[in-house]
N, C-alpha and C. Protein backbone atom coordinates (compact mmCIF):
# COMPACT_ATOMS: atom_id res chain seq x y z
N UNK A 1 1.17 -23.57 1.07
CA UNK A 1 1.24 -22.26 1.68
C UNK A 1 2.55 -21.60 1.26
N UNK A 2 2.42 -20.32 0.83
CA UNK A 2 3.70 -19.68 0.88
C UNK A 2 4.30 -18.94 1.62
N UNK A 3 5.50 -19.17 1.75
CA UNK A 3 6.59 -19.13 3.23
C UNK A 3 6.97 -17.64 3.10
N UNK A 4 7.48 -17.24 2.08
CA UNK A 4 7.52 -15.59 2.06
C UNK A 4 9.01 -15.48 2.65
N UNK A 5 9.16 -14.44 3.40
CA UNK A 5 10.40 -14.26 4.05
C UNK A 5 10.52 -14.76 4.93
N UNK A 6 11.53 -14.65 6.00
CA UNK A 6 12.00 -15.20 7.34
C UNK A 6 11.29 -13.72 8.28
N UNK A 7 11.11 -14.41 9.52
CA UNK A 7 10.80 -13.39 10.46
C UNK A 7 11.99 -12.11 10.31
N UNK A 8 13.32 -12.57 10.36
CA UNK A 8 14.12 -11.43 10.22
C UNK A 8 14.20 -10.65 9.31
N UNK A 9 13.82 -10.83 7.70
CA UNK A 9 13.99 -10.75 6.35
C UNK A 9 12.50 -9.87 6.84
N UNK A 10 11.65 -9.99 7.26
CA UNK A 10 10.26 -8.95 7.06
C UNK A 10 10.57 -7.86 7.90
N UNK A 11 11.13 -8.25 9.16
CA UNK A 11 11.36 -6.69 10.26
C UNK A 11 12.45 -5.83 9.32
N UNK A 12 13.59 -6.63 8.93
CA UNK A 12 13.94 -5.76 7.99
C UNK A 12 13.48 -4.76 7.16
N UNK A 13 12.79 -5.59 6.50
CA UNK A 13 12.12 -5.00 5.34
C UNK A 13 10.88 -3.75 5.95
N UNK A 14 9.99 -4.24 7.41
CA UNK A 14 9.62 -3.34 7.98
C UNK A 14 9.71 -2.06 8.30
N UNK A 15 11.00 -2.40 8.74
CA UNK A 15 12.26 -0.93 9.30
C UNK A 15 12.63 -0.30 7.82
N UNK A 16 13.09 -0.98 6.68
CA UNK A 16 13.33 -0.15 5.22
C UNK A 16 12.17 0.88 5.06
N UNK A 17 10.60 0.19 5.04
CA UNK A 17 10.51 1.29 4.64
C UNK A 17 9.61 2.18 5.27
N UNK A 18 9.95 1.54 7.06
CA UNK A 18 9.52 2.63 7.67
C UNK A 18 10.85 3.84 7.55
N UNK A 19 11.57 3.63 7.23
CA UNK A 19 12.85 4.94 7.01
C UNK A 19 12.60 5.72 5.72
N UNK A 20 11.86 4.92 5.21
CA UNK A 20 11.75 5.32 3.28
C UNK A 20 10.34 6.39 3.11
N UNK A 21 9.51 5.70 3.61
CA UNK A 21 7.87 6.34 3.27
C UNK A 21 7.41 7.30 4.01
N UNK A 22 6.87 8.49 2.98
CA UNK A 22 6.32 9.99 3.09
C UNK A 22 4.48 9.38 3.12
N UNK A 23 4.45 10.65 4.03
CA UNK A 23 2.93 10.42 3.81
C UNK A 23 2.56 11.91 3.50
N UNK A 24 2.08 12.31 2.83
CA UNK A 24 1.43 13.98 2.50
C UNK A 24 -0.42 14.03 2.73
N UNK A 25 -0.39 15.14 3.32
CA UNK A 25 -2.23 15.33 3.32
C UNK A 25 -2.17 16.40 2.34
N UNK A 26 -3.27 16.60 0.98
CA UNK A 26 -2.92 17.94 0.59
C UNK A 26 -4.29 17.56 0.15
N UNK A 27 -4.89 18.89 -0.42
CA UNK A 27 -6.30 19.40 -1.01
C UNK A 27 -5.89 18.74 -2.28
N UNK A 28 -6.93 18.10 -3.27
CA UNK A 28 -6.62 17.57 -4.41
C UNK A 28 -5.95 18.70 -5.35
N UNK A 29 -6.13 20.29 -5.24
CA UNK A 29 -5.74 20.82 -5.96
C UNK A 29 -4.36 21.65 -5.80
N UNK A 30 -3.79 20.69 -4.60
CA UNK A 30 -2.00 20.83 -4.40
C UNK A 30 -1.44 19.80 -4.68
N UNK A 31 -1.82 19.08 -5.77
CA UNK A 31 -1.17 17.95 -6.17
C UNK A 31 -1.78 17.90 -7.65
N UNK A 32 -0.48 17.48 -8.58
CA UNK A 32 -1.16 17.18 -10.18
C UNK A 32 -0.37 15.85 -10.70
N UNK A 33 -0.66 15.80 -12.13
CA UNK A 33 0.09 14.81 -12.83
C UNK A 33 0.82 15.31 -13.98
N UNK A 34 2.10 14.65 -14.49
CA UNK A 34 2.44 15.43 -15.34
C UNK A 34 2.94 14.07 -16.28
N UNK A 35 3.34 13.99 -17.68
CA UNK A 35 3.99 13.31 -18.65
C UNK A 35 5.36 13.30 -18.29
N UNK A 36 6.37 11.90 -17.90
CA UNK A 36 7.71 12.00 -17.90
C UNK A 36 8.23 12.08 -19.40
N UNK A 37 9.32 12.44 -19.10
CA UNK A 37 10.18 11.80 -20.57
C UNK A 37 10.18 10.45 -21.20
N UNK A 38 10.16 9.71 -20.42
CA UNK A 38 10.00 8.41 -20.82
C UNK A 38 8.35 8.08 -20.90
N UNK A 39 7.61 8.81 -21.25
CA UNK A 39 5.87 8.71 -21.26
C UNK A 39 4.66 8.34 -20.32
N UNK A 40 5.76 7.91 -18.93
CA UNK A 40 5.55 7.37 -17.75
C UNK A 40 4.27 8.73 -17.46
N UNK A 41 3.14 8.33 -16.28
CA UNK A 41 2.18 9.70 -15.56
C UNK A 41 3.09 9.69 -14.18
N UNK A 42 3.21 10.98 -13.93
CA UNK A 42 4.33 10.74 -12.38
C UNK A 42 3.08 11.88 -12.10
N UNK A 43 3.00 11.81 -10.31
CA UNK A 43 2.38 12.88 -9.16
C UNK A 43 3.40 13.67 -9.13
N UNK A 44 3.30 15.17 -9.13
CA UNK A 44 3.46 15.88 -8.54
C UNK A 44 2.78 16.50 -7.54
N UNK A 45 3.67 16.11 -6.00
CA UNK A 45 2.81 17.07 -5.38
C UNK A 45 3.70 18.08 -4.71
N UNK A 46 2.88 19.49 -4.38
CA UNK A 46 2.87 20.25 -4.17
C UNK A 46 2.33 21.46 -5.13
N UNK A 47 2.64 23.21 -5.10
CA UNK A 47 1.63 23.66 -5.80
C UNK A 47 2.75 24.39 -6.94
N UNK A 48 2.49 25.05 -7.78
CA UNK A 48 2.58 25.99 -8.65
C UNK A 48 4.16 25.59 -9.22
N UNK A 49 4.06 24.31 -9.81
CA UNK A 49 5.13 23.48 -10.15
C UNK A 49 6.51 23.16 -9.47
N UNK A 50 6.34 23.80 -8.07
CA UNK A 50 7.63 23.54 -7.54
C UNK A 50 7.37 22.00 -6.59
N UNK A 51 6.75 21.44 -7.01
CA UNK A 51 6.28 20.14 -6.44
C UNK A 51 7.15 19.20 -6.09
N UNK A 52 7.06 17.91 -5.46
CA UNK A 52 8.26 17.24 -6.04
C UNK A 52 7.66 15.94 -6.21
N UNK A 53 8.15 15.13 -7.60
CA UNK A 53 7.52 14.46 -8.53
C UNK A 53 7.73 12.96 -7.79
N UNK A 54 6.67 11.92 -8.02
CA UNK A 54 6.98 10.46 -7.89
C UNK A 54 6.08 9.58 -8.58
N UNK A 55 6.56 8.51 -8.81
CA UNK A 55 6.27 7.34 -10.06
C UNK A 55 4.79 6.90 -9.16
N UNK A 56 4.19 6.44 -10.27
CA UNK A 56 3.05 5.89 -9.29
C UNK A 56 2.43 4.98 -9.78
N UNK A 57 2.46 4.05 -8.74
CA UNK A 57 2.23 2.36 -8.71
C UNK A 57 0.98 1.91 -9.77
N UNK A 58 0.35 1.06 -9.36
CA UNK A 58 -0.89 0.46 -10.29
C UNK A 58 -1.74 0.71 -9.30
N UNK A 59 -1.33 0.15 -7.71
CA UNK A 59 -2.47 0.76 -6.93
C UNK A 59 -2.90 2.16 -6.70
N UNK A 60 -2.45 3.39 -6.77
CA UNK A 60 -2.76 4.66 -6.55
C UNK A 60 -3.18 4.77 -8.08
N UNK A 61 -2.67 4.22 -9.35
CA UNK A 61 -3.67 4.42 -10.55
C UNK A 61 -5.49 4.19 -10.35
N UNK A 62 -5.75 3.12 -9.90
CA UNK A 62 -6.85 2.18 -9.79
C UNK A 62 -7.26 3.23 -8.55
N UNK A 63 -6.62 3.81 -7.70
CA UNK A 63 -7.28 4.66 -6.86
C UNK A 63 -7.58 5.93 -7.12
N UNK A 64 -6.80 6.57 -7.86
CA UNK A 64 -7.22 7.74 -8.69
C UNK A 64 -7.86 8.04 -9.83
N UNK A 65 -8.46 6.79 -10.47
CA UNK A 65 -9.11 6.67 -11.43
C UNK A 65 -10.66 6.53 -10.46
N UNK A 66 -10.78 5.61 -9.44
CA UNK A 66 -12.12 5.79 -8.36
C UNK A 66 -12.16 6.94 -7.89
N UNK A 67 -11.17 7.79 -7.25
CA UNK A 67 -11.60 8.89 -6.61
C UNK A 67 -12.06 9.91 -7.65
N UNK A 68 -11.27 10.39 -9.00
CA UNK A 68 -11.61 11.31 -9.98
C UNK A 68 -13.30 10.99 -11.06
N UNK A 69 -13.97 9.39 -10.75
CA UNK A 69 -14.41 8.85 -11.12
C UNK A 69 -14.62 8.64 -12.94
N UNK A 70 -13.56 8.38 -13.03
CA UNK A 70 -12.75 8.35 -14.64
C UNK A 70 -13.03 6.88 -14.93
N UNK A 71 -13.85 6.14 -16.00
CA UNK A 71 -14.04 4.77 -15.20
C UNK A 71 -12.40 3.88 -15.92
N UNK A 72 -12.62 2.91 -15.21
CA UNK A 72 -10.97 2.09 -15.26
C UNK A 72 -10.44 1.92 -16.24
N UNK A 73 -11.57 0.87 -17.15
CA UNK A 73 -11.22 1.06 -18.39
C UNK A 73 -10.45 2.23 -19.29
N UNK A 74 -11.37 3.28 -19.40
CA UNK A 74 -10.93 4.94 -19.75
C UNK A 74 -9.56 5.28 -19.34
N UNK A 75 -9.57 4.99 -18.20
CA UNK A 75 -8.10 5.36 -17.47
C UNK A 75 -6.89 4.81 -17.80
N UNK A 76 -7.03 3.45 -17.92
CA UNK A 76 -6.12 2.42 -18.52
C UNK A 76 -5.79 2.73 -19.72
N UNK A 77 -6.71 3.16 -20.66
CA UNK A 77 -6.84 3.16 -22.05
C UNK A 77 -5.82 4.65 -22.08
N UNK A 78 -6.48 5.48 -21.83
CA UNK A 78 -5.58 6.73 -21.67
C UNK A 78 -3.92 6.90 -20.80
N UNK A 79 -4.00 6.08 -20.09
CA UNK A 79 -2.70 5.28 -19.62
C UNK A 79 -1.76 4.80 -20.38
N UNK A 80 -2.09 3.76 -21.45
CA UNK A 80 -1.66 3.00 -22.12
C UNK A 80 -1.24 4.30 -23.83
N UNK A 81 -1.93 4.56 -24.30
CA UNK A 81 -1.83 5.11 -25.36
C UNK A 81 -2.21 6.63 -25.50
N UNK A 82 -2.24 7.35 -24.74
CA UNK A 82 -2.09 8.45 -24.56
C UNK A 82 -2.08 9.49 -22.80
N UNK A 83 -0.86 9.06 -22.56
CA UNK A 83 -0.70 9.49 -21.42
C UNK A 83 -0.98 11.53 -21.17
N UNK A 84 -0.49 11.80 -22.07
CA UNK A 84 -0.94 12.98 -22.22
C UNK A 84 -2.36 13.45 -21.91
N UNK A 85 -3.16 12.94 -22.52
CA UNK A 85 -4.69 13.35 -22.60
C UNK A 85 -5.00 12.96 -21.13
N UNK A 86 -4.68 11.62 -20.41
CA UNK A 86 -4.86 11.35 -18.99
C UNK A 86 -4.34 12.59 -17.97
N UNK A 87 -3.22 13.05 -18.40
CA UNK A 87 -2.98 14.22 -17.20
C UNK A 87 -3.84 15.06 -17.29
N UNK A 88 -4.11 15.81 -18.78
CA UNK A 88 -4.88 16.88 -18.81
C UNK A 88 -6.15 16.10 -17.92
N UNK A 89 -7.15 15.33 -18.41
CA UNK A 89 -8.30 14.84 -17.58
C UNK A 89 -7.70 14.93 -15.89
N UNK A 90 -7.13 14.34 -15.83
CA UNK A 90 -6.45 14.14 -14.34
C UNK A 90 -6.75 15.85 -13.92
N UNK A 91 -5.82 16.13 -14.17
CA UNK A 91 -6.01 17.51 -13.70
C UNK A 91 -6.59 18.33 -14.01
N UNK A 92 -7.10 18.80 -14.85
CA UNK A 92 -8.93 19.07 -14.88
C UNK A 92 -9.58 19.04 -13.24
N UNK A 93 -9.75 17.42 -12.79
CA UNK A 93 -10.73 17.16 -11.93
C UNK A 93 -10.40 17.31 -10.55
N UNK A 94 -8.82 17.39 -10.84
CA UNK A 94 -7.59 18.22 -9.57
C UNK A 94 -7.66 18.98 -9.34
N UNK A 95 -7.90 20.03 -9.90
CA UNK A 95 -7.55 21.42 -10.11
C UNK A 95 -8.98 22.18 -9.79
N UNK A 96 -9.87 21.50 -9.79
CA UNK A 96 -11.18 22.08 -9.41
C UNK A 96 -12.05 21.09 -8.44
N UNK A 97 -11.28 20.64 -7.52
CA UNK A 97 -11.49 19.99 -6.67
C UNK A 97 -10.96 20.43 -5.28
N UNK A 98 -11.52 20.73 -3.93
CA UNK A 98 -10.96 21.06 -2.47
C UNK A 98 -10.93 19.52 -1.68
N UNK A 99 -11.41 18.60 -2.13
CA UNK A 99 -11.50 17.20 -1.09
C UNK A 99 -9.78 17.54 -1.04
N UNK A 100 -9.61 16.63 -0.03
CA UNK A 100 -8.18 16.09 0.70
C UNK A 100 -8.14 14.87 1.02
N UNK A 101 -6.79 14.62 0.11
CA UNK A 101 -6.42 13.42 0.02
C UNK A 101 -5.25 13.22 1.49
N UNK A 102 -4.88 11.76 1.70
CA UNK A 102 -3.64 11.36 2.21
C UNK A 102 -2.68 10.81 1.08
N UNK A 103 -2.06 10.76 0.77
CA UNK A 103 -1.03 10.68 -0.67
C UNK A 103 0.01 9.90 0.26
N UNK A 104 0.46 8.48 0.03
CA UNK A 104 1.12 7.65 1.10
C UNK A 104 2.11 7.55 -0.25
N UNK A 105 3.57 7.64 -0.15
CA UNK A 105 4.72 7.04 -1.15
C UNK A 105 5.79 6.54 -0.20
N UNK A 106 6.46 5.77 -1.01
CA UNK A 106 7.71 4.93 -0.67
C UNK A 106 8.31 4.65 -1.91
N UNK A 107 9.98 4.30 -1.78
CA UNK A 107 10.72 4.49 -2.43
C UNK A 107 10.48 5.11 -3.86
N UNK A 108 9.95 6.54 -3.67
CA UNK A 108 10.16 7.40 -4.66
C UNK A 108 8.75 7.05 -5.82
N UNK A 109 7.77 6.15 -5.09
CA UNK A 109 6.64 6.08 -6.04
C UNK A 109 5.22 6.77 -5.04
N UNK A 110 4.14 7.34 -5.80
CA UNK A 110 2.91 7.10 -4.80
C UNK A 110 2.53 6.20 -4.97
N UNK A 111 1.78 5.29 -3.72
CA UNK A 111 1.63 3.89 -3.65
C UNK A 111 0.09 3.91 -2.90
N UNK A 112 -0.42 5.37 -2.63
CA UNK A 112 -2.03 5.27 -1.97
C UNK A 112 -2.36 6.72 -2.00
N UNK A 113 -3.76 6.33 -2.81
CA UNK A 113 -4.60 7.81 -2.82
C UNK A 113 -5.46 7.60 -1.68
N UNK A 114 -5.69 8.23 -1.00
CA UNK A 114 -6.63 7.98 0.09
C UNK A 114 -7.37 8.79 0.70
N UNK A 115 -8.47 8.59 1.63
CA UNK A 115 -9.09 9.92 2.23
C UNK A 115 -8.51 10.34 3.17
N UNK A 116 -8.22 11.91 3.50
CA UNK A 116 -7.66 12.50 4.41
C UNK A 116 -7.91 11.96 5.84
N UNK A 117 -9.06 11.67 6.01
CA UNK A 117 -9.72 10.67 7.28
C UNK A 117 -8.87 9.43 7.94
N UNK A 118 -8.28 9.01 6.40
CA UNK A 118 -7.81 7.57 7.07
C UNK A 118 -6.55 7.37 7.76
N UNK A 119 -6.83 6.88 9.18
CA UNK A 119 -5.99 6.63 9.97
C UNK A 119 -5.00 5.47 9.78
N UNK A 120 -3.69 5.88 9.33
CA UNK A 120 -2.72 5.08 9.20
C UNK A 120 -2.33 3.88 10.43
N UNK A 121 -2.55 2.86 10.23
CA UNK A 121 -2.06 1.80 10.95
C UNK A 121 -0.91 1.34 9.95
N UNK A 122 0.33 1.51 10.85
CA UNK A 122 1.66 0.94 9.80
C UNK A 122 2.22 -0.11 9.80
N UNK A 123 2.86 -0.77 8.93
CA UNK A 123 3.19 -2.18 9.78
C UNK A 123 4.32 -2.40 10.92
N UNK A 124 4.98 -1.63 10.91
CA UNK A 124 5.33 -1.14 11.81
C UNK A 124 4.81 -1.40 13.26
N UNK A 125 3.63 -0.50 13.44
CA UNK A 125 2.94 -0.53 14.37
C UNK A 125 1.67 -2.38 14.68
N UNK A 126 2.08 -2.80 13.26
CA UNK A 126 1.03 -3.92 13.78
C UNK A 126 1.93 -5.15 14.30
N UNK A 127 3.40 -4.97 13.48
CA UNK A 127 4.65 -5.63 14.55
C UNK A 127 4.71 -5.57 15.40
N UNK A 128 4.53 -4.00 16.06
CA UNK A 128 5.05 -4.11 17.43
C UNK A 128 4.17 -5.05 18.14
N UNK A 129 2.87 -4.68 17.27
CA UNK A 129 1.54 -5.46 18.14
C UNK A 129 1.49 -6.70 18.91
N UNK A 130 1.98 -7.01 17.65
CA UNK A 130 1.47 -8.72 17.69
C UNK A 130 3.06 -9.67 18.09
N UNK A 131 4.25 -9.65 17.70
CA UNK A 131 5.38 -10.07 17.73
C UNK A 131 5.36 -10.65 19.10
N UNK A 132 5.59 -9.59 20.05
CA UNK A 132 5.69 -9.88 21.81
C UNK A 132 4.70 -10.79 21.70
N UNK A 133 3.20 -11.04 21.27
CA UNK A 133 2.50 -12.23 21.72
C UNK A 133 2.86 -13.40 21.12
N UNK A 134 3.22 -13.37 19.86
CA UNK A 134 3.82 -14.56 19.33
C UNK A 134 4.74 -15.19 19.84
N UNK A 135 5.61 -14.06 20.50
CA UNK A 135 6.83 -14.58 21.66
C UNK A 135 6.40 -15.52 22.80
N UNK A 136 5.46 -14.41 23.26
CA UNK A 136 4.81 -15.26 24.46
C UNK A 136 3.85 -16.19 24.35
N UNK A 137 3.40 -16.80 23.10
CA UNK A 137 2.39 -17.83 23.38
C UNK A 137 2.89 -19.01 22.78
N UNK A 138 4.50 -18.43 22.16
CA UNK A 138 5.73 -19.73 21.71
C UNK A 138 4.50 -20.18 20.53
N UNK A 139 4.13 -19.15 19.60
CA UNK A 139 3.37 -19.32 18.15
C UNK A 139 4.51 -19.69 17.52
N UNK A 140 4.36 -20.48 16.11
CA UNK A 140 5.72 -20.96 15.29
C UNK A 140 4.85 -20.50 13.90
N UNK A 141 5.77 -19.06 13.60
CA UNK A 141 5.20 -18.89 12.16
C UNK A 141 5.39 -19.53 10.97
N UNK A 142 4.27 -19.49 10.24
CA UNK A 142 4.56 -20.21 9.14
C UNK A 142 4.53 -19.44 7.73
N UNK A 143 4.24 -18.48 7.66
CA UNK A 143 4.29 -17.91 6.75
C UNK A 143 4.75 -16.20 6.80
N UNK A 144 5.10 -15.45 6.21
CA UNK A 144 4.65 -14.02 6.20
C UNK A 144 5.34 -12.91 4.90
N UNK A 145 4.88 -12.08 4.65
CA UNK A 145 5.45 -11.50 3.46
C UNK A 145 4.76 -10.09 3.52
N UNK A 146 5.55 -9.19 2.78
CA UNK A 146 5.05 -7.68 2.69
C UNK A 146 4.88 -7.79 0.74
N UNK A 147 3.76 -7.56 0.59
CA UNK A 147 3.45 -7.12 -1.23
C UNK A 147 3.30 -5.52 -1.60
N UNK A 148 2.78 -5.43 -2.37
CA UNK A 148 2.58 -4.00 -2.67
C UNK A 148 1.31 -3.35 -1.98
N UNK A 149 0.61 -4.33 -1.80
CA UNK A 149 -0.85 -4.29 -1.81
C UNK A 149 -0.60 -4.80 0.37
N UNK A 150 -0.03 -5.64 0.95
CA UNK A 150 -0.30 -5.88 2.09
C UNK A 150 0.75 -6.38 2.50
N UNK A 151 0.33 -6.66 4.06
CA UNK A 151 1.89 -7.08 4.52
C UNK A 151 0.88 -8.66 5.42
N UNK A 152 1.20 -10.13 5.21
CA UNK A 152 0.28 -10.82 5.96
C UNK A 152 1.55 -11.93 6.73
N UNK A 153 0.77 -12.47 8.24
CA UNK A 153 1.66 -12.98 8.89
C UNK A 153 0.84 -14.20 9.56
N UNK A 154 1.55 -15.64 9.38
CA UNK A 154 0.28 -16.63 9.70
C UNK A 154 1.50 -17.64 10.70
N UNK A 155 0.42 -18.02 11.09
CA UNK A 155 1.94 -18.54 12.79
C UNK A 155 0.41 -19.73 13.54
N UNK A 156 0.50 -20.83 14.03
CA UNK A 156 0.33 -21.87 14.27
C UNK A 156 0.62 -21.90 16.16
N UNK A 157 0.06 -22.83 16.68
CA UNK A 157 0.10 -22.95 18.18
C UNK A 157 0.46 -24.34 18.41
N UNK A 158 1.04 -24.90 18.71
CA UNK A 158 1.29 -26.15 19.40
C UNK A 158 1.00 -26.42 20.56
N UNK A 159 0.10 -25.58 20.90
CA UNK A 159 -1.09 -25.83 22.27
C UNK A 159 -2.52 -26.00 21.87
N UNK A 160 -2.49 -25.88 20.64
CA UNK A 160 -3.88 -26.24 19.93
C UNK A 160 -3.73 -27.27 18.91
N UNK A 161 -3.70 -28.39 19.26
CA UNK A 161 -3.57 -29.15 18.67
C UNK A 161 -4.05 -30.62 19.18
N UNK A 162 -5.10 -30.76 17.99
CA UNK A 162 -5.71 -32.30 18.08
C UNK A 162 -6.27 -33.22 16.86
N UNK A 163 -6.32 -34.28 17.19
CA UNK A 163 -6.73 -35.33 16.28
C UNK A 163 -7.91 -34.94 15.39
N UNK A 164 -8.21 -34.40 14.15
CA UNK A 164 -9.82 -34.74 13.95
C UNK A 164 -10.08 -36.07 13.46
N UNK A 165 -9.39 -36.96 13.49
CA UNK A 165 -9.44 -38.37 12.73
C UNK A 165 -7.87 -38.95 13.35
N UNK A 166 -8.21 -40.27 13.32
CA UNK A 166 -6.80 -40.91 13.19
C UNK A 166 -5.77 -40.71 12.42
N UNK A 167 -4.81 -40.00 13.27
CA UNK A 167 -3.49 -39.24 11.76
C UNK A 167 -3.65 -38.47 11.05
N UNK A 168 -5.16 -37.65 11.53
CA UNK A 168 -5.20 -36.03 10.99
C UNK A 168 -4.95 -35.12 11.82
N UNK A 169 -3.83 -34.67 12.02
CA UNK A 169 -3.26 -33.79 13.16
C UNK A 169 -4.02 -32.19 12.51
N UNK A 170 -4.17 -31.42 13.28
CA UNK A 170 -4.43 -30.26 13.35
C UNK A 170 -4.18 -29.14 13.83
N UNK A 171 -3.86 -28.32 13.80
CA UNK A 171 -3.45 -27.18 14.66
C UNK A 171 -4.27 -25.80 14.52
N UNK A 172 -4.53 -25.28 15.49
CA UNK A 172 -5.08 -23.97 15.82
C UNK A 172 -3.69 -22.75 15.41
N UNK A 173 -4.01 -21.68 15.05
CA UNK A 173 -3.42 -20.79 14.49
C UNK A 173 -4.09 -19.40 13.85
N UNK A 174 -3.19 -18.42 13.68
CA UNK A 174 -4.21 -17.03 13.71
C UNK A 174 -3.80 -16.73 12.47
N UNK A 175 -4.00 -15.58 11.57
CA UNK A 175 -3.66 -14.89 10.26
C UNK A 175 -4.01 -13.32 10.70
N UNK A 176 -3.09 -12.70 10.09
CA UNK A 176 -2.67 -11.15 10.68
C UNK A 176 -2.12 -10.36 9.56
N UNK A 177 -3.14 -9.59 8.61
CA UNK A 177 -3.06 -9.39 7.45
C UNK A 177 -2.97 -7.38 7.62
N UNK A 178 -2.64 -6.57 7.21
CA UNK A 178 -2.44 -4.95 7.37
C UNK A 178 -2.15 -4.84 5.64
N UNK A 179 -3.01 -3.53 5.56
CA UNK A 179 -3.00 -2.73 4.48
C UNK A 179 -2.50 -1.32 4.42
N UNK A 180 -1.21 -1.09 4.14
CA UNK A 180 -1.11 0.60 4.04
C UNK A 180 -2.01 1.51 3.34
N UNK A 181 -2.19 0.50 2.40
CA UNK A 181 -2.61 1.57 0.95
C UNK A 181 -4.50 0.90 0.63
């Protein structure tokens, strides 16, 4: 199993980037893509170029390649060796599009294309959740970590615990997994 951080090392990290991360709702066609200097595709969002620009992850690629329905491959390919031609497509299907997105970023990248619908549960909020019970049911975590992709937290009971065999100890225990993006 991997141990990940320390309980203190994740609230940390919790609190970072609950201080750090924007969430924007905008119509797909208040938001575009543009070519960096360095050949990078960055979001701009907002409208009529006064936007303000951010790097964007592999997950909001893979999500904006599903939502624009550009298939992955294509996207990648145009990613990889002609980033140019990807914005123009990109925005093409932006630009003549009214759906509304939720556009979730942190430290200066977008990190989730999403539907305007979806109700943010933060981790944040699934800390507050669950922590006080772990307190109170004297759970002993064993694992937990925040990725790009999730934040997961696995913790064990020493009130559940029994033999299934001679000298196969066992323990009862929960897993508590949250997705921003």
């Amino acid at each position: 199993m991997k141990i990940g951080k320390t309980i203190n090392e994740l609230a940390q990290e919790i609190t970072r980037q609950q201080e750090t991360k924007r969430d924007f709702v905008a119509s797909d066609n208040a938001w575009s893509m543009q070519e960096s200097e360095g050949g990078n595709v960055q979001a701009v969002i907002g409208q009529n170029g006064s936007g303000e620009e951010f790097g964007i992850n592999d997950i909001a690629h893979q999500q904006i390649a599903s939502k624009l329905a550009i298939p992955k491959p294509y996207y990648d390919r145009m990613r990889e060796e002609a980033p140019h031609l990807l914005v123009r497509n990109a925005n093409h299907w932006l630009e003549n599009s009214t759906s509304k997105r939720m556009l979730r970023t942190l430290d200066g990248n977008l990190r989730g294309v999403l539907s305007d619908r979806y109700r943010p549960l933060d981790y944040a909020d699934t800390a507050e959740a669950v922590f006080p019970i772990f307190s109170d049911e004297r759970l002993q975590l064993k694992a937990c970590d925040i990725t790009e992709r999730k934040m997961y937290i696995q913790a064990v009971s020493p009130k559940l615990e029994g033999e299934v065999k001679v000298g196969d100890v066992v323990q009862g225990g929960i897993s508590i997994s949250n997705s921003e993006v």
